[in-house]
PDB file of N, CA and C in Angstrom:
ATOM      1  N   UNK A   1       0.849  -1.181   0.000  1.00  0.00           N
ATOM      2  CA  UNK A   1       0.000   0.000   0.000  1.00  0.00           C
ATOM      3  C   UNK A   1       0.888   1.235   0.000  1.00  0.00           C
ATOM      4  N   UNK A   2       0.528   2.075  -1.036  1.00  0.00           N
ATOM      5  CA  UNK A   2       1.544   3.081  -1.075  1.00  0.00           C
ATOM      6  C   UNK A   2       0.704   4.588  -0.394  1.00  0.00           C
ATOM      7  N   UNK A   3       1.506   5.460   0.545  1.00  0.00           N
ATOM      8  CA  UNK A   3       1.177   6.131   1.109  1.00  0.00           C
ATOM      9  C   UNK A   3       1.406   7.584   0.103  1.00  0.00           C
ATOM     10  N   UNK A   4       0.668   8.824   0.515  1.00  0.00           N
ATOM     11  CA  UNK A   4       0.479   9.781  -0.752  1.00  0.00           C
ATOM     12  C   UNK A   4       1.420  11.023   0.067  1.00  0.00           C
ATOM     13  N   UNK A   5       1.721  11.966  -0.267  1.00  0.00           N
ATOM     14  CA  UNK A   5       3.044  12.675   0.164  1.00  0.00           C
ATOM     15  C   UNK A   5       2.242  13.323   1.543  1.00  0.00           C
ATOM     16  N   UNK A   6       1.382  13.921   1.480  1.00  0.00           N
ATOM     17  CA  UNK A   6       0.413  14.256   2.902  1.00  0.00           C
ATOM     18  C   UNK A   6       0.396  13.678   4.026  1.00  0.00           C
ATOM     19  N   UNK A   7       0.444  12.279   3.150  1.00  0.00           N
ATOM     20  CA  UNK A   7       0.130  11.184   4.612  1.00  0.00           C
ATOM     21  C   UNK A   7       1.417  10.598   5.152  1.00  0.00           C
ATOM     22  N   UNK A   8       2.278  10.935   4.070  1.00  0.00           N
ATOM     23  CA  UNK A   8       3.782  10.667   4.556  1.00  0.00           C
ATOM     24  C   UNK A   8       4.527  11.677   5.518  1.00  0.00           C
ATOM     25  N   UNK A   9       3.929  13.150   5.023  1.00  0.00           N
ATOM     26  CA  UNK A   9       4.316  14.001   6.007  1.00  0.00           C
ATOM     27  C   UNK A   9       3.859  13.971   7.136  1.00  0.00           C
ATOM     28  N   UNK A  10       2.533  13.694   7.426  1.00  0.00           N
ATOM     29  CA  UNK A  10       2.046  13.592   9.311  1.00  0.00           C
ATOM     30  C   UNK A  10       2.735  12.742   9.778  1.00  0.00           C
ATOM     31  N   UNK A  11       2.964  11.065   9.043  1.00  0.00           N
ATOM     32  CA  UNK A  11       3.011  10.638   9.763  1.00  0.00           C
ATOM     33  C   UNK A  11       4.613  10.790  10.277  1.00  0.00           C
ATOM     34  N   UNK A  12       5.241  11.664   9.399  1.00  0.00           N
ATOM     35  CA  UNK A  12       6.504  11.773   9.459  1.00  0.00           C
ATOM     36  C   UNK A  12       6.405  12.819  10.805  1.00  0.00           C
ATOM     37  N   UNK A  13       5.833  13.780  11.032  1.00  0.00           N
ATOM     38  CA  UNK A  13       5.027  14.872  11.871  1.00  0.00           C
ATOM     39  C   UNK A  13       5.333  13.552  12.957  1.00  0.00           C
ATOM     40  N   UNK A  14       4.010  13.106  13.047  1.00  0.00           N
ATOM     41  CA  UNK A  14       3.876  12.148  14.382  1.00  0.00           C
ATOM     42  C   UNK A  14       5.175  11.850  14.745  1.00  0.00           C
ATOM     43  N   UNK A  15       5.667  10.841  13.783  1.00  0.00           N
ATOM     44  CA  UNK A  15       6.944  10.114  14.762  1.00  0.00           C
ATOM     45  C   UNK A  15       8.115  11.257  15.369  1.00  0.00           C
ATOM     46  N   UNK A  16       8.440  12.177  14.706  1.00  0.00           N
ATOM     47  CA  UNK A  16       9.319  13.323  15.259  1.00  0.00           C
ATOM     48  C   UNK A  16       8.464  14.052  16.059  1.00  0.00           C
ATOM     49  N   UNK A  17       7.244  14.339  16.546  1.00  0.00           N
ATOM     50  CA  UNK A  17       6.973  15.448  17.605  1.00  0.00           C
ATOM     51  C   UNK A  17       7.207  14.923  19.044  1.00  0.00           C
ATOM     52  N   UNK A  18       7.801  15.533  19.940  1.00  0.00           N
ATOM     53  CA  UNK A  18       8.279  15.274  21.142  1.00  0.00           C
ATOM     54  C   UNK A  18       7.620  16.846  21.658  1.00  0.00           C
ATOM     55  N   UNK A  19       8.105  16.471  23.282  1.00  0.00           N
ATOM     56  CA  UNK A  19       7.506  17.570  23.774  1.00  0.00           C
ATOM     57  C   UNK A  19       9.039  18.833  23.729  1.00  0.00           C
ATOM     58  N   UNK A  20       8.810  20.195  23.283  1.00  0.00           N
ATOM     59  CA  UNK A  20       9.901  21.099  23.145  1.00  0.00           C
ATOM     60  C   UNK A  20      11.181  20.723  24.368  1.00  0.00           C
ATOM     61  N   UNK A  21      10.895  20.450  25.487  1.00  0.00           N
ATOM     62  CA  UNK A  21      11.842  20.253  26.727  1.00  0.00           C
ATOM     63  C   UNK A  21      12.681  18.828  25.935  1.00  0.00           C
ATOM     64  N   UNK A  22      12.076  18.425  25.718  1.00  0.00           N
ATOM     65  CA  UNK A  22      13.043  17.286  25.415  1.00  0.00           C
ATOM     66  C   UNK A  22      13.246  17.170  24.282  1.00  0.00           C
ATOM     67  N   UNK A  23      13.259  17.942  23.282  1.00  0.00           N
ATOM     68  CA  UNK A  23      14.614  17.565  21.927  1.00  0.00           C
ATOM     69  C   UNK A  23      15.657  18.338  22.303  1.00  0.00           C
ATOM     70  N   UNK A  24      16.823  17.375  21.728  1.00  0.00           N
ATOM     71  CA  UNK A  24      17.927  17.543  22.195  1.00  0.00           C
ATOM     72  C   UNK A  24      18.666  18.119  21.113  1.00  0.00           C
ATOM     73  N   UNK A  25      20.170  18.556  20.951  1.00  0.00           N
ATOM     74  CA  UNK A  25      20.901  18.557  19.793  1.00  0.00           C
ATOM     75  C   UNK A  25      22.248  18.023  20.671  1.00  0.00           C
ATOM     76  N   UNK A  26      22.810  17.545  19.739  1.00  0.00           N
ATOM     77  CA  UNK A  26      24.458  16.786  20.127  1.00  0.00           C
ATOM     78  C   UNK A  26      25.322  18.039  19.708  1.00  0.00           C
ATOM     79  N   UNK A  27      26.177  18.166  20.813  1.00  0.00           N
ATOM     80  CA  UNK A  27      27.206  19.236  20.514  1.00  0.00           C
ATOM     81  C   UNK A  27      28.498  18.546  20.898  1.00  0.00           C
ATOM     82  N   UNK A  28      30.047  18.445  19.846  1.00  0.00           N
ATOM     83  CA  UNK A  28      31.040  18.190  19.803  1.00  0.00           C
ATOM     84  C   UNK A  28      32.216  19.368  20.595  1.00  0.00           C
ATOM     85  N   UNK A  29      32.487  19.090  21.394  1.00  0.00           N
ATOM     86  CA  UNK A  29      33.310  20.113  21.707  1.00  0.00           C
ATOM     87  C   UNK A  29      35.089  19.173  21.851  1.00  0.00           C
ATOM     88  N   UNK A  30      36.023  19.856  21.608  1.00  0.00           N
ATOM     89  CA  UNK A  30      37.518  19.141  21.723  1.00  0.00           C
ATOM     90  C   UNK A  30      38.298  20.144  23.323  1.00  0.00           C
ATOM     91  N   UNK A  31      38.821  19.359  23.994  1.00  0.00           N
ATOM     92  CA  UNK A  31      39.323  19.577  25.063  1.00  0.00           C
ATOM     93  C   UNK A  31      40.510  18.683  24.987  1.00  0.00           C
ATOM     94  N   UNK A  32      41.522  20.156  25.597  1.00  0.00           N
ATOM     95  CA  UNK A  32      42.907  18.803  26.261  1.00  0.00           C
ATOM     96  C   UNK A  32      42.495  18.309  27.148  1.00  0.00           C
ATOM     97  N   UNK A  33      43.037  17.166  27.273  1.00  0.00           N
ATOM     98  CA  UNK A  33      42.866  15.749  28.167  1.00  0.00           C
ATOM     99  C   UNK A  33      42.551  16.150  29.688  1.00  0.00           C
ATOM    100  N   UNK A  34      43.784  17.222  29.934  1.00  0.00           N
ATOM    101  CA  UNK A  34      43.835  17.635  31.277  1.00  0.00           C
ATOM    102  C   UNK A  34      42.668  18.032  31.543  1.00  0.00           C
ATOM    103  N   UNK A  35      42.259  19.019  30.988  1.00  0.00           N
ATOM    104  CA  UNK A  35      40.918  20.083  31.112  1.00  0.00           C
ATOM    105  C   UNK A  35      39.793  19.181  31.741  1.00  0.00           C
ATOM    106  N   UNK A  36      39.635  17.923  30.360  1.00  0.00           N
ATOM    107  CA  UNK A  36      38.499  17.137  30.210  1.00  0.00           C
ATOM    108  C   UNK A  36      38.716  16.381  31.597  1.00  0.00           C
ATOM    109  N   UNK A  37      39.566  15.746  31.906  1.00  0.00           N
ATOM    110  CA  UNK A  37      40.094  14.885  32.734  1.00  0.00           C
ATOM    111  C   UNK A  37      39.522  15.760  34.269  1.00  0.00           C
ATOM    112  N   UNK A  38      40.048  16.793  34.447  1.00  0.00           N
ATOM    113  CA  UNK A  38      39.591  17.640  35.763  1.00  0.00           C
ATOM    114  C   UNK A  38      37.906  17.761  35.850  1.00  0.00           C
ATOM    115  N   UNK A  39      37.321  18.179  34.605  1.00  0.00           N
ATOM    116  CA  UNK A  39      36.059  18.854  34.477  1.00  0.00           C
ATOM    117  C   UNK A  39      35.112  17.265  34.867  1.00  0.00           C
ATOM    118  N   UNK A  40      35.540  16.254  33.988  1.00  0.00           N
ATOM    119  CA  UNK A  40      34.969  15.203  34.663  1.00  0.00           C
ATOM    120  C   UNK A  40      34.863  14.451  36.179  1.00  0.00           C
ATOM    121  N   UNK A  41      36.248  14.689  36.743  1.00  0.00           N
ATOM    122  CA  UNK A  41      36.520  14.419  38.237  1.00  0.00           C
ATOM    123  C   UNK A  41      35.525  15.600  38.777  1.00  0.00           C
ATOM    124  N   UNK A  42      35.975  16.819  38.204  1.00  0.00           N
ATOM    125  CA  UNK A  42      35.067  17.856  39.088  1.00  0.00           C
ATOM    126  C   UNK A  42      33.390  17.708  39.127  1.00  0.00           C
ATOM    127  N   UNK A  43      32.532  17.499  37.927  1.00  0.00           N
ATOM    128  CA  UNK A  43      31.313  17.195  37.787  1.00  0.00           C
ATOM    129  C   UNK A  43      30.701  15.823  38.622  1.00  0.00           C
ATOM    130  N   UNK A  44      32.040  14.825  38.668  1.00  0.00           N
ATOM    131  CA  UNK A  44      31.085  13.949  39.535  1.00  0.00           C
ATOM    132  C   UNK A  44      31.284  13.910  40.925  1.00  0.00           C
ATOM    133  N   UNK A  45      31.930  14.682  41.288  1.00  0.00           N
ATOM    134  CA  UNK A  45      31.833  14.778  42.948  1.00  0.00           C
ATOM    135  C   UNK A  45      30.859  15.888  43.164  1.00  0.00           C
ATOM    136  N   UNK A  46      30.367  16.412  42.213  1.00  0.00           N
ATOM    137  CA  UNK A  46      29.174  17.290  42.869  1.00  0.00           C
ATOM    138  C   UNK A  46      27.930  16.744  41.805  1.00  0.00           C
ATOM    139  N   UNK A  47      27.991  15.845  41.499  1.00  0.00           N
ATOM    140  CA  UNK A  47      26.857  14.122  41.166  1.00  0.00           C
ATOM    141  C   UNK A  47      26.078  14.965  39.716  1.00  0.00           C
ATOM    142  N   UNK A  48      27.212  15.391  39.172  1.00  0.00           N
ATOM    143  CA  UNK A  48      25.921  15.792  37.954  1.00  0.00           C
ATOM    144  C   UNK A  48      27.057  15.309  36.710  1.00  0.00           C
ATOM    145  N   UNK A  49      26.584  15.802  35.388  1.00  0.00           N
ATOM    146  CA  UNK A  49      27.289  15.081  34.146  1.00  0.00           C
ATOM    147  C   UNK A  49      27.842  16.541  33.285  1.00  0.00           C
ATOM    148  N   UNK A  50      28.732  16.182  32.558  1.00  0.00           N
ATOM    149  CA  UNK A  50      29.387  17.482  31.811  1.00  0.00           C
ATOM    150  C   UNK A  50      27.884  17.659  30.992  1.00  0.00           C
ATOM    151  N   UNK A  51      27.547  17.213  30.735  1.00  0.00           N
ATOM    152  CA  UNK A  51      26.394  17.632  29.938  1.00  0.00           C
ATOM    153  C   UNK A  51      25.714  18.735  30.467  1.00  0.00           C
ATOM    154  N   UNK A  52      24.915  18.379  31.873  1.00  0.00           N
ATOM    155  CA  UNK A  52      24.418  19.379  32.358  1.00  0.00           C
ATOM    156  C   UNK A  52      25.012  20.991  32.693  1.00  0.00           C
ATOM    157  N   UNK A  53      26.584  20.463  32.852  1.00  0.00           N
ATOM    158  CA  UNK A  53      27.231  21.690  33.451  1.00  0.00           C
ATOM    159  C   UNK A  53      27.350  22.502  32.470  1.00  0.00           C
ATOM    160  N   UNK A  54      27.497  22.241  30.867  1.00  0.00           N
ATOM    161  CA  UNK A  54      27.570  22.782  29.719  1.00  0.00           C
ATOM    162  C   UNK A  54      26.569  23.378  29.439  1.00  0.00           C
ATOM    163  N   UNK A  55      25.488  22.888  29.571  1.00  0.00           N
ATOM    164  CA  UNK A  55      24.049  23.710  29.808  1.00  0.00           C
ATOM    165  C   UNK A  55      23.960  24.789  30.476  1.00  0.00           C
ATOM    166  N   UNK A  56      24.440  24.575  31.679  1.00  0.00           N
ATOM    167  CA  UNK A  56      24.045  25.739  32.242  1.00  0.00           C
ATOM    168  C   UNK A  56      24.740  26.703  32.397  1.00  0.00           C
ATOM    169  N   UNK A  57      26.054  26.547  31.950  1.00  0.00           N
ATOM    170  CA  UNK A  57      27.120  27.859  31.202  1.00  0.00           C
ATOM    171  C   UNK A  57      26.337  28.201  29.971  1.00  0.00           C
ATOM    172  N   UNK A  58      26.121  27.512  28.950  1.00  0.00           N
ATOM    173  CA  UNK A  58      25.527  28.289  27.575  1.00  0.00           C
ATOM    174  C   UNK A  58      24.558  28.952  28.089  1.00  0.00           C
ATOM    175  N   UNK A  59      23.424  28.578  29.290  1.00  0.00           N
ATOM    176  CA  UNK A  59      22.325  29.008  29.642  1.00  0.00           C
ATOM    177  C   UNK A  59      22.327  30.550  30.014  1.00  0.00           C
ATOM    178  N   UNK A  60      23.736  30.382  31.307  1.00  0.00           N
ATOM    179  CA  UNK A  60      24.266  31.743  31.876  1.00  0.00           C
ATOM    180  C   UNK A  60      24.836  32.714  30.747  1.00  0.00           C
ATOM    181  N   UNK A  61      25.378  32.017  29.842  1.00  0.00           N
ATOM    182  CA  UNK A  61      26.211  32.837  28.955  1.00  0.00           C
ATOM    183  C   UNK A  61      25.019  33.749  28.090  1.00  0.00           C
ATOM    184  N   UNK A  62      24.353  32.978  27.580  1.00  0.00           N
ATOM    185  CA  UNK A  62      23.131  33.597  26.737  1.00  0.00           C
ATOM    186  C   UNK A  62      22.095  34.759  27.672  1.00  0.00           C
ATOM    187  N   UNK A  63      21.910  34.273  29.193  1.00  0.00           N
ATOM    188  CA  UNK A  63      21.239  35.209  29.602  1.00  0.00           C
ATOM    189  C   UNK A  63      22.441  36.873  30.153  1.00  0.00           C
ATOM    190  N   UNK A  64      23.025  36.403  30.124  1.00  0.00           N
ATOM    191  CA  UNK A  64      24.155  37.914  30.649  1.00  0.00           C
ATOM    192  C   UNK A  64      24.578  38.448  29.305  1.00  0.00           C
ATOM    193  N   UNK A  65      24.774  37.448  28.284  1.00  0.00           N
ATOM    194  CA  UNK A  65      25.646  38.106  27.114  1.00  0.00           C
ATOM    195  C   UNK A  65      24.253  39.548  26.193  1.00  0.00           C
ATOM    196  N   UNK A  66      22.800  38.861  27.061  1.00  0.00           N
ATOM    197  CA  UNK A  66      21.464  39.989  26.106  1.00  0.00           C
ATOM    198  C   UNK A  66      21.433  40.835  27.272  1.00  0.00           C
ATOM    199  N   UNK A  67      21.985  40.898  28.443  1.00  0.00           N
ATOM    200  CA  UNK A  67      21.808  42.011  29.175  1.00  0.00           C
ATOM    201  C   UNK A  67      22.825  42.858  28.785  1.00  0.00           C
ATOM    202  N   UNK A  68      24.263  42.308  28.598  1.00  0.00           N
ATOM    203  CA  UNK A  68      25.082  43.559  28.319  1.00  0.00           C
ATOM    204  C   UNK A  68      24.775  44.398  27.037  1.00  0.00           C
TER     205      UNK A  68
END
């Protein structure tokens, strides 16, 4: 059964809609070893993941960088 371009787009719609909080994007960043090596020791003794901590620098960065 062949589907018609309309019905290919919803359903294409459906399977990609998530709720806004949770799509994600993958970001590559390169670090010397050391850096990475500290930032990871440092993130898990205060129980969270570089991921999050990266967040919430871009987060801070974006809200101070529209005030100045």
């Amino acid at each position: 059964m062949k589907t018609t371009r309309e019905e290919s787009v919803t359903l294409r719609a459906k399977r990609d809609s998530k709720p806004e909080k949770d799509v994600r994007k993958q970001l590559t960043i390169r670090l010397p070893l050391d850096v990475h090596r500290a930032l990871k020791i440092r993130v898990a003794e205060e129980g969270r993941n570089m991921g999050e901590l990266v967040e919430r620098l871009v987060r801070k960065y974006l809200v101070e960088s529209r005030q100045a």
